[in-house]
C-alpha atoms as a PDB file:
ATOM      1  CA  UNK A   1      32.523  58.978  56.810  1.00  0.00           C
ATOM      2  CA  UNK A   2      35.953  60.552  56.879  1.00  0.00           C
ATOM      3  CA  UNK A   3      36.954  57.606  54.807  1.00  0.00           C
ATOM      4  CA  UNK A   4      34.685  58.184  52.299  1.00  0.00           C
ATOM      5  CA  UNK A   5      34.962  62.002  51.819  1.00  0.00           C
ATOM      6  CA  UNK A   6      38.536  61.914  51.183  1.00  0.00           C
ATOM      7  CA  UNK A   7      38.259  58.843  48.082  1.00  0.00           C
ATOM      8  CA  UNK A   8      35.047  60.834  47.343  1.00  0.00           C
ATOM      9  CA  UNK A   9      36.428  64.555  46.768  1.00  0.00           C
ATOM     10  CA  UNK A  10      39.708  63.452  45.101  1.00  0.00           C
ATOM     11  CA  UNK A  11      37.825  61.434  42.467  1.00  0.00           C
ATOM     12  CA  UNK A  12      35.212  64.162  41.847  1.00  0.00           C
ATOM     13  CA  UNK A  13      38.039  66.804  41.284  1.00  0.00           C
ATOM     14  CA  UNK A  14      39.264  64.901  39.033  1.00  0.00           C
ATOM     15  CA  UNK A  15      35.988  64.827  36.979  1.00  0.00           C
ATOM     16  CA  UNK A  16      35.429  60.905  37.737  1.00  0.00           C
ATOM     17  CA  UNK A  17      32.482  59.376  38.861  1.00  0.00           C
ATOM     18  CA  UNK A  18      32.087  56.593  41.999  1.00  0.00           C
ATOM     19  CA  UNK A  19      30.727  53.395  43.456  1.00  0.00           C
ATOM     20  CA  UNK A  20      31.351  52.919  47.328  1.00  0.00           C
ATOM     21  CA  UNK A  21      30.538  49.722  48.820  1.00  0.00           C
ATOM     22  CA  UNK A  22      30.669  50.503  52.604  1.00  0.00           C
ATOM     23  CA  UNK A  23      31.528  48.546  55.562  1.00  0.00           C
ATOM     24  CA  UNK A  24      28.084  46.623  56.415  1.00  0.00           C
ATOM     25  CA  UNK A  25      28.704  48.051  59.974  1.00  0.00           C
ATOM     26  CA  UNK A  26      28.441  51.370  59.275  1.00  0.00           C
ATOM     27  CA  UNK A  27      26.530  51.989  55.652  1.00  0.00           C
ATOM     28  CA  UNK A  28      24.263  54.508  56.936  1.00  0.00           C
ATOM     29  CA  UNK A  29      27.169  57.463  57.375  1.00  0.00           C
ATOM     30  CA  UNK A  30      27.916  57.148  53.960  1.00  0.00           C
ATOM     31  CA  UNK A  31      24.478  57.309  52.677  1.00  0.00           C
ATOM     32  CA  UNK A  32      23.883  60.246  54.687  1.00  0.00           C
ATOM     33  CA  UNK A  33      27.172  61.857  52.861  1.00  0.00           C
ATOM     34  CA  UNK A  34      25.877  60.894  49.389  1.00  0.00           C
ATOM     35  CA  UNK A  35      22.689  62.161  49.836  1.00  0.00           C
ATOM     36  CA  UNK A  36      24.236  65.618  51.207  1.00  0.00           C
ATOM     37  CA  UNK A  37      26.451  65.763  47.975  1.00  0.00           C
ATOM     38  CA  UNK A  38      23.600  64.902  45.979  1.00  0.00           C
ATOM     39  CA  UNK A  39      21.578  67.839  47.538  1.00  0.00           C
ATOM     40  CA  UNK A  40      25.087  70.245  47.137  1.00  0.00           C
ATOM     41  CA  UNK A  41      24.397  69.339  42.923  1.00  0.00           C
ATOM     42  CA  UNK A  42      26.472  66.667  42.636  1.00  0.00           C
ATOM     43  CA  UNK A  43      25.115  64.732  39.647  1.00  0.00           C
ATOM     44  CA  UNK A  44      23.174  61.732  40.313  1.00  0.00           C
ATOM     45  CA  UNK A  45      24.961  59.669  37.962  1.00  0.00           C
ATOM     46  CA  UNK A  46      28.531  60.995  39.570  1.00  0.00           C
ATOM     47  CA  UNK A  47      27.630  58.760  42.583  1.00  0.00           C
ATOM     48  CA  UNK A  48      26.401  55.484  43.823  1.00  0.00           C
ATOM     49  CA  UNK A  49      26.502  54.035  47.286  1.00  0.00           C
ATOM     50  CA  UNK A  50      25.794  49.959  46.836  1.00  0.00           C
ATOM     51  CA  UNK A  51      25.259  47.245  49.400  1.00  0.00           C
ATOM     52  CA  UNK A  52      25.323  43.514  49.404  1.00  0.00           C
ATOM     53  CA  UNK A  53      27.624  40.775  49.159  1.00  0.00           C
ATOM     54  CA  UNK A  54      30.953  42.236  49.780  1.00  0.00           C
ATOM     55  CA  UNK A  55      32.718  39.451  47.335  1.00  0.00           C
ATOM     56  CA  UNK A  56      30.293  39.564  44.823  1.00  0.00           C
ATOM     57  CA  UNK A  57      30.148  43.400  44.986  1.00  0.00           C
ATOM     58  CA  UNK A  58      34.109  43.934  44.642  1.00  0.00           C
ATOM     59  CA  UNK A  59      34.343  41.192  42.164  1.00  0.00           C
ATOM     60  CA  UNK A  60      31.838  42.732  39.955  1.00  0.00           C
ATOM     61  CA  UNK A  61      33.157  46.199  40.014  1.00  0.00           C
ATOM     62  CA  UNK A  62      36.459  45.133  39.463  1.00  0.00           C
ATOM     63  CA  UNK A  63      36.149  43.294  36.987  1.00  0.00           C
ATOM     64  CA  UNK A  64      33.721  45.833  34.925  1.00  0.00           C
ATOM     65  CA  UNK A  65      35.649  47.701  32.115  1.00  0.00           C
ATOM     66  CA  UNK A  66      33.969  51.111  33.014  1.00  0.00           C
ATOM     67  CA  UNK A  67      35.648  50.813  36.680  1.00  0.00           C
ATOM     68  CA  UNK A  68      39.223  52.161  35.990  1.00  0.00           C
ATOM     69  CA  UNK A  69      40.899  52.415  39.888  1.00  0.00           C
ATOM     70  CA  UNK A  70      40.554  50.507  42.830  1.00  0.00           C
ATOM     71  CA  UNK A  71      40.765  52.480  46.500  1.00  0.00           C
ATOM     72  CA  UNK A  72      40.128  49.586  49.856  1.00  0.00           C
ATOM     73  CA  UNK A  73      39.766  50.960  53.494  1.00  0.00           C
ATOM     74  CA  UNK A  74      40.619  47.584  56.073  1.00  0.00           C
ATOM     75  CA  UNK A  75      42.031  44.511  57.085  1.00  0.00           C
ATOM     76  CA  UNK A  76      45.976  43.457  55.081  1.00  0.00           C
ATOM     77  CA  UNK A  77      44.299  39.713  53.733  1.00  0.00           C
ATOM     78  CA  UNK A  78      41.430  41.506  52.399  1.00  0.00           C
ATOM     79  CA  UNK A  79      43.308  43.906  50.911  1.00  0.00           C
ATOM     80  CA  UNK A  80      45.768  41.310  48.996  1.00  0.00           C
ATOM     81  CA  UNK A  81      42.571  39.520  47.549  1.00  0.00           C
ATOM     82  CA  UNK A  82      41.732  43.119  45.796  1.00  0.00           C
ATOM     83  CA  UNK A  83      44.937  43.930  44.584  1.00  0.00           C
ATOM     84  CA  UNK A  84      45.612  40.665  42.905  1.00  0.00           C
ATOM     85  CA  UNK A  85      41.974  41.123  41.743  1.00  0.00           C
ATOM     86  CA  UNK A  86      42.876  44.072  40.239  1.00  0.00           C
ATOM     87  CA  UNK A  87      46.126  42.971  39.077  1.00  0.00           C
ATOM     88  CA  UNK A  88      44.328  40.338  36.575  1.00  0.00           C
ATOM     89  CA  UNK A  89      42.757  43.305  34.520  1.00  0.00           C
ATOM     90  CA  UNK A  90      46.027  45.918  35.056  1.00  0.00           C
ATOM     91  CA  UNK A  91      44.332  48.049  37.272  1.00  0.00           C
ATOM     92  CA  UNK A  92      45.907  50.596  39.974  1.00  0.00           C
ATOM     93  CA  UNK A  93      45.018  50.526  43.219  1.00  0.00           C
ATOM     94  CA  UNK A  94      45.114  52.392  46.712  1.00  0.00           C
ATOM     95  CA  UNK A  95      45.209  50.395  49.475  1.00  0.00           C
ATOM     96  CA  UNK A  96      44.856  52.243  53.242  1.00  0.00           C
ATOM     97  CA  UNK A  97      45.341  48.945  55.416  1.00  0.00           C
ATOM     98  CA  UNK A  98      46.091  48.043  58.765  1.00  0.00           C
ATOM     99  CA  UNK A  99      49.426  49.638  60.601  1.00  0.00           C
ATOM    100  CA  UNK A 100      51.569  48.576  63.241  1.00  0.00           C
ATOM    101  CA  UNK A 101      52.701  52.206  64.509  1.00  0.00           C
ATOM    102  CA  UNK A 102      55.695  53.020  67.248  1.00  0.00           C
ATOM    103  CA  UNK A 103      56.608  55.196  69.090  1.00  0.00           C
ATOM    104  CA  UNK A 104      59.852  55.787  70.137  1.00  0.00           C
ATOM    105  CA  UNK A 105      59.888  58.005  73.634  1.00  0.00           C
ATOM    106  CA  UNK A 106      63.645  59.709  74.012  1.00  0.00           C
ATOM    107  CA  UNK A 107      65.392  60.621  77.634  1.00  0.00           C
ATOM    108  CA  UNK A 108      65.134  64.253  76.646  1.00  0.00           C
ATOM    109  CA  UNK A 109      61.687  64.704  76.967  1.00  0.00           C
ATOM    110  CA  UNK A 110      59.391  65.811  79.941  1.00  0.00           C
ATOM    111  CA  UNK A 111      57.875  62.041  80.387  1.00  0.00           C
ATOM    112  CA  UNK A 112      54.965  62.575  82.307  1.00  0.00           C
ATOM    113  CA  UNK A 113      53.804  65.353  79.526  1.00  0.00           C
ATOM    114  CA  UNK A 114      54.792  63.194  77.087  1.00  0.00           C
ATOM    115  CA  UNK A 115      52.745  60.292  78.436  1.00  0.00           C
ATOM    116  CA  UNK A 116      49.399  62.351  78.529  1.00  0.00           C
ATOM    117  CA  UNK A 117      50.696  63.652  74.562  1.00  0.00           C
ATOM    118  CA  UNK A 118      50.445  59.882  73.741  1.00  0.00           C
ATOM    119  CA  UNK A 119      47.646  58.511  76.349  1.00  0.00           C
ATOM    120  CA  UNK A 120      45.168  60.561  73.501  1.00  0.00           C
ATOM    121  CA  UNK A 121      47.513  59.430  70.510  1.00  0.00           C
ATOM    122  CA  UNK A 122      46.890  55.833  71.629  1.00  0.00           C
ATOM    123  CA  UNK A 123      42.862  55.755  72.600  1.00  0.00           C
ATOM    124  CA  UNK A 124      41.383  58.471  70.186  1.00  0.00           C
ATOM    125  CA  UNK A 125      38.156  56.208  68.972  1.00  0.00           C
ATOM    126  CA  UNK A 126      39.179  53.641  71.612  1.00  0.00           C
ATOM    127  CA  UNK A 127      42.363  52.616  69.658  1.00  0.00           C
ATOM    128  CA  UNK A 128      40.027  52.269  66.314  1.00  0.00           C
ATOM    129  CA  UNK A 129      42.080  54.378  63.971  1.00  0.00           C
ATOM    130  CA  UNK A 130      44.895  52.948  61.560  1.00  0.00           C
ATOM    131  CA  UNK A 131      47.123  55.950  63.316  1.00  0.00           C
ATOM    132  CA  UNK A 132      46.710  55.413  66.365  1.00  0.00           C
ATOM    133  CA  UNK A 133      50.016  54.146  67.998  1.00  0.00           C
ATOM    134  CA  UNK A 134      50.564  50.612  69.394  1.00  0.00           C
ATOM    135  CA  UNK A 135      54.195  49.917  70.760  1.00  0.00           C
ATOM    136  CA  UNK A 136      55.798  52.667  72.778  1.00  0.00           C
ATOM    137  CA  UNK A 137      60.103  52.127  73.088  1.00  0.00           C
ATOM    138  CA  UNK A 138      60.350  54.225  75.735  1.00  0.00           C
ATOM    139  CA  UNK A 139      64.466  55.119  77.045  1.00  0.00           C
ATOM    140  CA  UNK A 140      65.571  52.955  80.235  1.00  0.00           C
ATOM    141  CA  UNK A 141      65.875  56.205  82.456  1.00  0.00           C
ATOM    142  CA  UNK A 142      62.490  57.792  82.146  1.00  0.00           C
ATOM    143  CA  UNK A 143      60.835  54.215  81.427  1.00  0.00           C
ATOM    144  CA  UNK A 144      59.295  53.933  85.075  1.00  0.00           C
ATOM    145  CA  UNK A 145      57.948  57.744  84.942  1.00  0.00           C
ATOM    146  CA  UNK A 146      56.867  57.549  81.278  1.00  0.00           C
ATOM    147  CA  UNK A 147      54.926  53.892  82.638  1.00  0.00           C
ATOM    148  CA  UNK A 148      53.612  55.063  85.619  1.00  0.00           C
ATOM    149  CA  UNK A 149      51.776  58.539  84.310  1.00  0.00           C
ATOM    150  CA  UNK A 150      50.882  56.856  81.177  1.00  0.00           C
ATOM    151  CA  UNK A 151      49.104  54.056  83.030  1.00  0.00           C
ATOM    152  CA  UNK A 152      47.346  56.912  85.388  1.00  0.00           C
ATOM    153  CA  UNK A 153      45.931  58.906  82.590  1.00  0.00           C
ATOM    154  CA  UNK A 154      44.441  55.530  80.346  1.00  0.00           C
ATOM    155  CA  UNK A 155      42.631  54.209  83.449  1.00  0.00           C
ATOM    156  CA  UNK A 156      41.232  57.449  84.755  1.00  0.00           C
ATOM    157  CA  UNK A 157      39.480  57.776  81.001  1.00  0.00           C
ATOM    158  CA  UNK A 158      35.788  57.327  81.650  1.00  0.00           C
ATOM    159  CA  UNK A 159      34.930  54.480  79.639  1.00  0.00           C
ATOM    160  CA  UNK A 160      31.088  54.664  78.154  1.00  0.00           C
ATOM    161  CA  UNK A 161      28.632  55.677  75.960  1.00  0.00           C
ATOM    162  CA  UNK A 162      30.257  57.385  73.044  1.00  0.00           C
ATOM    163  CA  UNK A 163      27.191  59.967  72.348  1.00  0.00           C
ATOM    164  CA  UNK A 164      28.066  61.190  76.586  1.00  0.00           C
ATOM    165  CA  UNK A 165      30.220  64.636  76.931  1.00  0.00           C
ATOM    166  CA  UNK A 166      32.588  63.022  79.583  1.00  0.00           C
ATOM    167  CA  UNK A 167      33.079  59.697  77.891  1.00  0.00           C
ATOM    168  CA  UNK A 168      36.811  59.445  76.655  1.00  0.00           C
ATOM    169  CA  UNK A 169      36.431  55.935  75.348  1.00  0.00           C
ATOM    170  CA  UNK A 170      33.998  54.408  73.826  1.00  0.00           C
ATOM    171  CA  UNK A 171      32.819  50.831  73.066  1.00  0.00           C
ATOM    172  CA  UNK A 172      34.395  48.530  69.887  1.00  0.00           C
ATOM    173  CA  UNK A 173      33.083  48.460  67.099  1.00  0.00           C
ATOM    174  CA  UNK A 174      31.623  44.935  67.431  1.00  0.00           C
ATOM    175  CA  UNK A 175      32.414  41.459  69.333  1.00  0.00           C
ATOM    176  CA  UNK A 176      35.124  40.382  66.910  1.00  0.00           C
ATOM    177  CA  UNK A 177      37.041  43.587  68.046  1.00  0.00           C
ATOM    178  CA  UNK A 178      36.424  42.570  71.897  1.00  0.00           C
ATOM    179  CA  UNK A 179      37.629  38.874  71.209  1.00  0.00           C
ATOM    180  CA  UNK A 180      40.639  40.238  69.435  1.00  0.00           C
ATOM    181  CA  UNK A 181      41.642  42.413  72.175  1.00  0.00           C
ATOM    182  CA  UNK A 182      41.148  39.744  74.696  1.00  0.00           C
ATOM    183  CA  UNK A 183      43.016  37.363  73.231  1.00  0.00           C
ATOM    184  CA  UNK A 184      46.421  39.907  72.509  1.00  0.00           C
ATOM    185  CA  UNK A 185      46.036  41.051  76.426  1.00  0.00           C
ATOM    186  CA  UNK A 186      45.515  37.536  77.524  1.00  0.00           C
ATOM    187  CA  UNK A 187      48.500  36.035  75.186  1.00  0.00           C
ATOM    188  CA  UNK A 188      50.928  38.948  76.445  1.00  0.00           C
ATOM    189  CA  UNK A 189      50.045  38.445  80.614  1.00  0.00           C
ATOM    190  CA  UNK A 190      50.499  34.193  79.517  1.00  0.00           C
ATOM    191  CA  UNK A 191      54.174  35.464  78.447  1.00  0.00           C
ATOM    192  CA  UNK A 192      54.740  37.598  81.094  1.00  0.00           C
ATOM    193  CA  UNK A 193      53.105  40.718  80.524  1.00  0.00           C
ATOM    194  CA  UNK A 194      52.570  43.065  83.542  1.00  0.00           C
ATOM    195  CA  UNK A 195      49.536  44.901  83.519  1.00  0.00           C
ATOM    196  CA  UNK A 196      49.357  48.378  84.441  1.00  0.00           C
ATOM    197  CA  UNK A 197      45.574  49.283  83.717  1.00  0.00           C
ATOM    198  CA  UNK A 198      42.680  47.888  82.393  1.00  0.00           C
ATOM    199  CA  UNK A 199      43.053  44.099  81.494  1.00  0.00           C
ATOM    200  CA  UNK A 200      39.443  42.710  81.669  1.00  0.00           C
ATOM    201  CA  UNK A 201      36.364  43.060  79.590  1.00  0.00           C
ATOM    202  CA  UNK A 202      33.877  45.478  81.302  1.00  0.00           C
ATOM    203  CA  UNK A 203      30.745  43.683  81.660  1.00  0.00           C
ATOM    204  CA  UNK A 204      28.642  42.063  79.464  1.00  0.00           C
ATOM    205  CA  UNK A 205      26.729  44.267  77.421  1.00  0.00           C
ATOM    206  CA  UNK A 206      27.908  46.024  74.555  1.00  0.00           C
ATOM    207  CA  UNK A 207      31.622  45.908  73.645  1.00  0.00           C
ATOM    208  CA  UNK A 208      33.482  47.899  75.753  1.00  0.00           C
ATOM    209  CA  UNK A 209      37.127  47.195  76.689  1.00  0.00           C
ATOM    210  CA  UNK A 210      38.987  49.748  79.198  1.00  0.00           C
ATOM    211  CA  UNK A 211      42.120  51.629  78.286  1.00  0.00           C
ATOM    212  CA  UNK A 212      45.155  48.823  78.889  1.00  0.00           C
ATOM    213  CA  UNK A 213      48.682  49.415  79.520  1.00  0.00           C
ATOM    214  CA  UNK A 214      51.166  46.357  79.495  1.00  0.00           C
ATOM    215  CA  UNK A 215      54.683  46.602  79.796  1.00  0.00           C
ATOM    216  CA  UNK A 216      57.556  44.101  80.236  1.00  0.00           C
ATOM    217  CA  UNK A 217      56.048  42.406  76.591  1.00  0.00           C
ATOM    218  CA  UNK A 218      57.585  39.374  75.227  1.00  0.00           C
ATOM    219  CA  UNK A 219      59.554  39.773  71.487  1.00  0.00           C
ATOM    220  CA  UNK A 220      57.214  36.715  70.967  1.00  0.00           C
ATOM    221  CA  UNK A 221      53.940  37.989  72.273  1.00  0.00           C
ATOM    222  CA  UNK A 222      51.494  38.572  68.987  1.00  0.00           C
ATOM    223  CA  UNK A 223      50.410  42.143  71.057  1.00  0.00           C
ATOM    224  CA  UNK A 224      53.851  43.376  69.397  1.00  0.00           C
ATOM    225  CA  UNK A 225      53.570  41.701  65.582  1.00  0.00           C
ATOM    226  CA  UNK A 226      49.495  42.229  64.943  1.00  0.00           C
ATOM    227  CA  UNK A 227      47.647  45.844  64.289  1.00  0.00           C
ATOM    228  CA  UNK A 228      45.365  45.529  67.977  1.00  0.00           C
ATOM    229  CA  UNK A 229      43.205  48.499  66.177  1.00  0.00           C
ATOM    230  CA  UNK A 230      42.119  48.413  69.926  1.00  0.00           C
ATOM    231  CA  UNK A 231      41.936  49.940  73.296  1.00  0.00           C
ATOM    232  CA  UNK A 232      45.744  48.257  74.440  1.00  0.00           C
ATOM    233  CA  UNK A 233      49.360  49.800  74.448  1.00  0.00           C
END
């Protein structure tokens, strides 16, 4: 929904009108925000929220000589299909795709405060934002302290049902997210990986994956060269 709002308010100041195809995972949120800017007297014809075929949708409305900017919310190949899409009929674009982000941790700072600063930084929406940080570089001197509370704080966050008042972390978004973070934790450990917290898939049902701290990460692991968008520092 945040998504949305922002594309949505800067093309309605600007007096243009919009077509949002939304993530099949979560279309409901953005109907509900349509409809509440249709009841604040936003003009029905100002707004359309569409489903279906994601290819045929963004090929269609691309293509269309009425449509004259592109804006894309996910995953870097997806992203390149649109933009070359767009590129065929000279069209801009705004692309918000996936980041890699680090964090570089200094010996001047307090590093157990610091570690609980970046312990939320990191699992905000279990790891599921584009901001949230991945790689922590952390100075040799306060490495062990920095480690140690960091690792404290992630696996003393509840892990549960999102909609609870004491859950700090809540499930995936779907399998595919589970898998992924499996197979970065498991491909780090395989290369020598030390595992602080967390680690394992918690159960069976629904997709939850606990807070994970690795350090000691192989250059070559894929943990440090892929977005996790995930539950795992």
């Amino acid at each position: 929904m945040a998504l949305a709002a922002k594309k949505f308010s800067r093309a309605r100041a600007a007096g243009c009108a919009i077509i949002c195809k939304p993530s099949p995972e979560t279309p409901g949120c953005v109907l509900a925000l349509g409809e509440a800017l249709l009841e604040a007297g936003v003009h029905p014809a100002a707004l359309a929220v569409v489903f279906g075929d994601a290819n045929q949708v963004s090929t269609q409305v691309i293509e269309s000589p009425v449509i004259s900017r592109i804006t894309f919310t996910g995953n870097i190949p997806i992203g390149k299909r649109l933009a070359a899409a767009a590129g065929l009929h000279m069209k801009p674009v705004t692309m918000e795709l996936g980041g890699h982000a680090p964090v570089v941790v200094c010996s001047d700072v307090d590093p157990e405060a610091t570690a609980e600063l970046l312990v939320r930084a990191k699992f905000t929406n279990a790891g599921q934002i584009c901001l949230c940080p991945s790689r922590f570089f952390v100075e040799e001197s306060i490495a062990k302290r920095f480690a140690t509370r960091f690792a404290e704080v992630a696996a003393n966050s509840k892990v549960g049902d999102g909609m609870d008042p004491a859950t700090k972390v809540g499930p995936l978004a779907n399998e595919r997210r589970v898998e992924a973070i499996a197979r970065l934790v498991d491909d780090a450990r395989d290369r020598g990986a030390r595992v602080l917290a967390g680690g394992n898939r918690i159960g069976h049902h629904g997709y939850f994956y606990p807070p994970t701290v690795l350090t000691n990460v192989s250059d070559e692991a894929a943990l440090l060269h892929e977005e996790p968008f995930g539950p795992v520092a």
